[in-house]
Protein backbone atom coordinates (compact mmCIF):
# COMPACT_ATOMS: atom_id res chain seq x y z
CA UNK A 1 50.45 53.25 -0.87
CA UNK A 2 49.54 54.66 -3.76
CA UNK A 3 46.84 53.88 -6.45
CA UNK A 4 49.41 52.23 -8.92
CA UNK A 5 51.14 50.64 -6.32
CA UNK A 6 47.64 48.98 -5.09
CA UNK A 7 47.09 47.56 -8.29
CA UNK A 8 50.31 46.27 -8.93
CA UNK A 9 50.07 44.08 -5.35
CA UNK A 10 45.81 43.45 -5.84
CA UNK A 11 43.49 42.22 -8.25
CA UNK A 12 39.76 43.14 -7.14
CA UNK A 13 36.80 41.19 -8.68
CA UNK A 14 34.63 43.69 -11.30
CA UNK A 15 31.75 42.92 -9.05
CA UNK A 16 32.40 45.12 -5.90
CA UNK A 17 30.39 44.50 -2.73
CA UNK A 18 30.45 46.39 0.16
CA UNK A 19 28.93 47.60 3.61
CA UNK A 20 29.51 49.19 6.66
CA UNK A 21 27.67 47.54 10.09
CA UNK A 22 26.07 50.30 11.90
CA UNK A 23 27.44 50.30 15.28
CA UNK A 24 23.91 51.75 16.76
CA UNK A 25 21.16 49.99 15.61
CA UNK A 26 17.64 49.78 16.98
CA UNK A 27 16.30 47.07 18.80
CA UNK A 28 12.75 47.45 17.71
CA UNK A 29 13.18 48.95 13.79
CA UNK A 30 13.54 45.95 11.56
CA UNK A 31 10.35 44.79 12.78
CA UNK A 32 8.88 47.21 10.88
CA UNK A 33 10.88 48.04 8.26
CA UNK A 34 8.96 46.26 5.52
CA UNK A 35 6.78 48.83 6.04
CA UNK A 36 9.00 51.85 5.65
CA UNK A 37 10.53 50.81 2.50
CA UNK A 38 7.43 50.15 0.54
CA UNK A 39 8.45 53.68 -1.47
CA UNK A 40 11.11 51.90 -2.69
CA UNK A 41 9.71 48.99 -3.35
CA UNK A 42 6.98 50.43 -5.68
CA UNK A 43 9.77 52.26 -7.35
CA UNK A 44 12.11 49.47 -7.68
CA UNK A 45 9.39 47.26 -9.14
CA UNK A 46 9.06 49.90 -12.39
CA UNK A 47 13.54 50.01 -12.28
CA UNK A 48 13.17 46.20 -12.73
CA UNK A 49 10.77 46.01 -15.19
CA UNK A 50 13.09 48.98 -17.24
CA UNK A 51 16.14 46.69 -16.31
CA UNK A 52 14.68 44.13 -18.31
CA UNK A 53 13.85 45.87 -21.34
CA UNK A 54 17.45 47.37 -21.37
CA UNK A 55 19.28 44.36 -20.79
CA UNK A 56 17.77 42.78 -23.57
CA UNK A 57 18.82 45.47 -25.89
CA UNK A 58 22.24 45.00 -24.58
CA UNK A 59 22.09 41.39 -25.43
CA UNK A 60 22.09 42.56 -28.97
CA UNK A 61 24.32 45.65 -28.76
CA UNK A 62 26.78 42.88 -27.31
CA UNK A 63 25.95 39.92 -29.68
CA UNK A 64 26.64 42.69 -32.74
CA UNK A 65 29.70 44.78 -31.40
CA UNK A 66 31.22 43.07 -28.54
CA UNK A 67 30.25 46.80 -26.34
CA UNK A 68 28.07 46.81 -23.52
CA UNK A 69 26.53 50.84 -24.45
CA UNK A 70 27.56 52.59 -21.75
CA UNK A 71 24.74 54.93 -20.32
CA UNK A 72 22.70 51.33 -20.77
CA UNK A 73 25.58 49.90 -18.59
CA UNK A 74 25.18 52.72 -16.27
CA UNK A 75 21.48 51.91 -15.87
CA UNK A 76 21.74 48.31 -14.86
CA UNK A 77 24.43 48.84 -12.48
CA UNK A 78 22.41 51.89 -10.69
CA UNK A 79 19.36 49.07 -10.32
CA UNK A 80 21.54 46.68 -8.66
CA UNK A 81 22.90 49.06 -6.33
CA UNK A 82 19.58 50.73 -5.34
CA UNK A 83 18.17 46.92 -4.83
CA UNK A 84 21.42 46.41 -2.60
CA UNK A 85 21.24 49.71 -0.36
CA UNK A 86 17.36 48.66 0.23
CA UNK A 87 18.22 44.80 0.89
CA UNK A 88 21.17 46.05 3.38
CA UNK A 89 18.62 48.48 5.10
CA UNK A 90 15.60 45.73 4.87
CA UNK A 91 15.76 41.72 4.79
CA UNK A 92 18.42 41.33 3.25
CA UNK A 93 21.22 42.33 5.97
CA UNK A 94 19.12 44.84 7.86
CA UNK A 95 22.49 46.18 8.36
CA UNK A 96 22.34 49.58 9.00
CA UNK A 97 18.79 51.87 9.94
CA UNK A 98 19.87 54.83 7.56
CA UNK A 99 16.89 54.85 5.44
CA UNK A 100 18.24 54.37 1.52
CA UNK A 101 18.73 57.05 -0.64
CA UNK A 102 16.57 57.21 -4.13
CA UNK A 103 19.17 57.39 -6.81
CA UNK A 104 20.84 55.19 -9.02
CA UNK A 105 24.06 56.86 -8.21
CA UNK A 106 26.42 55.81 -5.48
CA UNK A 107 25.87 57.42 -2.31
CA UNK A 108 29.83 57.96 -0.64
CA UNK A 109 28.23 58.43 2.25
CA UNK A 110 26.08 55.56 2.39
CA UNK A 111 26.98 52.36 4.53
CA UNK A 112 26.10 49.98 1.41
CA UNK A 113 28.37 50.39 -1.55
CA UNK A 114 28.09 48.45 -5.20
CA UNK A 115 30.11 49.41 -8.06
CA UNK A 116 31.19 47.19 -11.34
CA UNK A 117 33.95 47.83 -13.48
CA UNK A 118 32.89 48.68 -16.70
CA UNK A 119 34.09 46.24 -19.42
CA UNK A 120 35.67 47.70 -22.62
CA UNK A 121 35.06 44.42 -24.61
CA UNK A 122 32.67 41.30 -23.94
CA UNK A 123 32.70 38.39 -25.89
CA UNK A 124 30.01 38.04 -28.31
CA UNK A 125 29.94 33.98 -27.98
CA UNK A 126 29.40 33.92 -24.06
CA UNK A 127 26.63 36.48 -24.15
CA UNK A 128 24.74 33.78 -25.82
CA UNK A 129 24.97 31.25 -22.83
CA UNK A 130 26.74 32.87 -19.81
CA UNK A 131 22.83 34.54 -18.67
CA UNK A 132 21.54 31.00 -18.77
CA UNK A 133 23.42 27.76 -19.35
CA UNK A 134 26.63 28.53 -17.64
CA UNK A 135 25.41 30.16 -14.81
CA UNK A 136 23.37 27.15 -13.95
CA UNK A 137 25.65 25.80 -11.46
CA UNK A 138 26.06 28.50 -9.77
CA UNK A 139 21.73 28.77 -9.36
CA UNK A 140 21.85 25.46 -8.05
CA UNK A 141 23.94 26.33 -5.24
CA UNK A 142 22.29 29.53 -4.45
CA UNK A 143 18.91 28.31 -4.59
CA UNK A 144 19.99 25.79 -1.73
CA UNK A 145 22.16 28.03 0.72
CA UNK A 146 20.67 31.15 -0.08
CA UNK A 147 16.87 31.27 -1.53
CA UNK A 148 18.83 32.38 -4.73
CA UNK A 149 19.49 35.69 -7.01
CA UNK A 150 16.37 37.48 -5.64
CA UNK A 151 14.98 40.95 -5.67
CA UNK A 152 14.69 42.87 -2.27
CA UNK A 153 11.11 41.75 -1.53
CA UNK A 154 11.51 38.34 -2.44
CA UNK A 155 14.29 37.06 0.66
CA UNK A 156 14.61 33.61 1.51
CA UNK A 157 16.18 30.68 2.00
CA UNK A 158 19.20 31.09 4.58
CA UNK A 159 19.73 34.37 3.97
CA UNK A 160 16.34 35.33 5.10
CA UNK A 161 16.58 32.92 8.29
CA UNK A 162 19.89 34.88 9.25
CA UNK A 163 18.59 38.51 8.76
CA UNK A 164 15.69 37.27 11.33
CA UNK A 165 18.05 35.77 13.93
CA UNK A 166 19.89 38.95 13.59
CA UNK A 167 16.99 40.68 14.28
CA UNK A 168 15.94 38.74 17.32
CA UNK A 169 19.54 39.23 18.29
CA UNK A 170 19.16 42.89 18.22
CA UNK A 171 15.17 42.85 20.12
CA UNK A 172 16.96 40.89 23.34
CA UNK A 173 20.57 42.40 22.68
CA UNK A 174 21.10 45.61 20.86
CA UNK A 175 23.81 43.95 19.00
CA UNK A 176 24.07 42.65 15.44
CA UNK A 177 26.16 39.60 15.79
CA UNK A 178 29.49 39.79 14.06
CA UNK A 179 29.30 36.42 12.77
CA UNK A 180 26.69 36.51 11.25
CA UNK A 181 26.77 39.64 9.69
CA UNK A 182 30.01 38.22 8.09
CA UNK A 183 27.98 35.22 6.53
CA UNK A 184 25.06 38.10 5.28
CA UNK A 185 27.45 39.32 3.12
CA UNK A 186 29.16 36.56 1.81
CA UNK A 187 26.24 35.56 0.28
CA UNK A 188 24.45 38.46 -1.24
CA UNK A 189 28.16 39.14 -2.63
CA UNK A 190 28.37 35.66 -3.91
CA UNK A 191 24.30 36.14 -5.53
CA UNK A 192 25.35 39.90 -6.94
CA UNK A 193 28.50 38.63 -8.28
CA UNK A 194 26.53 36.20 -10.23
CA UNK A 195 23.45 38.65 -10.78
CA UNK A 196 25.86 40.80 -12.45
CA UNK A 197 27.10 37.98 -14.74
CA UNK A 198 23.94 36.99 -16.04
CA UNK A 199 23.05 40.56 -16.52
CA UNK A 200 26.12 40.58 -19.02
CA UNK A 201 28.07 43.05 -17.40
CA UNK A 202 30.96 41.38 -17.12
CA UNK A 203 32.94 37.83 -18.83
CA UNK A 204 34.69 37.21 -15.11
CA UNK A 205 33.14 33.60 -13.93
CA UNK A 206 31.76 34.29 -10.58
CA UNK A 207 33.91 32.09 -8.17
CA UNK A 208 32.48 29.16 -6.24
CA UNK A 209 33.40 30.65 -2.66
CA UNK A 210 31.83 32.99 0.22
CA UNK A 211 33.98 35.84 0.96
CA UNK A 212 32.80 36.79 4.18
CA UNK A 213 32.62 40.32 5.71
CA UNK A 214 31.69 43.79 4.85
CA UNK A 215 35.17 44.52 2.62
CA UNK A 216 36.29 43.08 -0.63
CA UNK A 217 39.00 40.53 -0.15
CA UNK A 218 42.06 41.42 -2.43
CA UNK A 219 44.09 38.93 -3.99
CA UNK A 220 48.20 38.67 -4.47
CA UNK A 221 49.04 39.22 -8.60
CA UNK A 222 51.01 36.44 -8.88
């Protein structure tokens, strides 16, 4: 099938969320992985702090032109994905024991993928609320199935409960249970579709659903 054909029979979200469960894992690593990634949490705590400061001068670029800037864009999106290589590695999935690159780029050969399409026009109206007010609901529910939109560090709530039970899984088993890797990914797709709404980068309402499993789920065009 080819690339125009794909589109004309799919229509992906912007937010795109992806991984890869290593087949090999080690029984013992995860124990000690908060440990190993400690680089990248030292250098994710500065990309977070710079993610702030530019995504409040996108607020205005947006608010004045209706343009996210796009090396700005660029930035953002390289954050999230760096948080979401360490979080698949770490406590957030601990989904794969290839230790995460350091780059804001994608890494093709990396089993923990995020991209977002980059939006030509935003509305200036919804960047007003859409960071706060509209995505209430959607902390709500995430706070209470998830430990909500969190930074790699920071997991909790079910998530965090079902990383460790993987982990025990994988100390008496050697396997990563297929279940519940499925339900890992729902939700940190469901919390980075909505982390990249209130981060502006993109008008598409995050949908009130869990798509389970390491792929994107593609939708009919009706």
């Amino acid at each position: 099938m080819t690339t125009t054909e794909a589109l004309s029979t799919h229509s992906a979200h912007p937010t795109q969320l992806t991984a890869r469960l290593d087949t090999r894992l080690s029984r013992w690593l995860w124990l000690v992985k908060w440990l190993l990634a400690i680089p990248h949490y030292l250098v994710l705590l500065f990309l977070w702090l710079a993610f702030v400061v530019v995504s409040v001068v996108a607020f205005f670029a947006i608010l004045f032109t209706g343009r996210y800037p796009r090396p700005l864009f660029d930035f953002v999106v390289g954050v999230l994905r760096w948080n979401w290589r360490v979080a698949y590695y770490a406590y957030g999935a601990l989904g794969t024991d290839r230790y995460p690159p350091f780059s804001l780029s994608d890494s093709p050969d990396y089993p923990a993928h995020l991209d977002v399409a980059y939006p030509e026009r935003l509305s200036r109206g919804l960047v007003l609320v859409k960071w706060w007010l509209l995505a209430i609901p959607h902390f709500l529910v995430l706070y209470l199935i998830g430990g909500g939109i969190h930074v790699i560090w920071s997991t909790g709530g079910l998530l965090g409960l079902l990383a460790f039970f993987a982990g025990v899984a994988l100390l008496f088993t050697g396997r990563y249970p297929r279940g519940i890797f499925d339900l890992v990914m729902g939700l940190n797709r469901w919390a980075m579709r909505v982390a990249a709404y209130t981060a502006l980068l993109t008008d598409e309402y995050p949908p009130f659903r869990l798509d389970l499993g390491g792929s994107e789920p593609v939708r009919p065009v009706l």
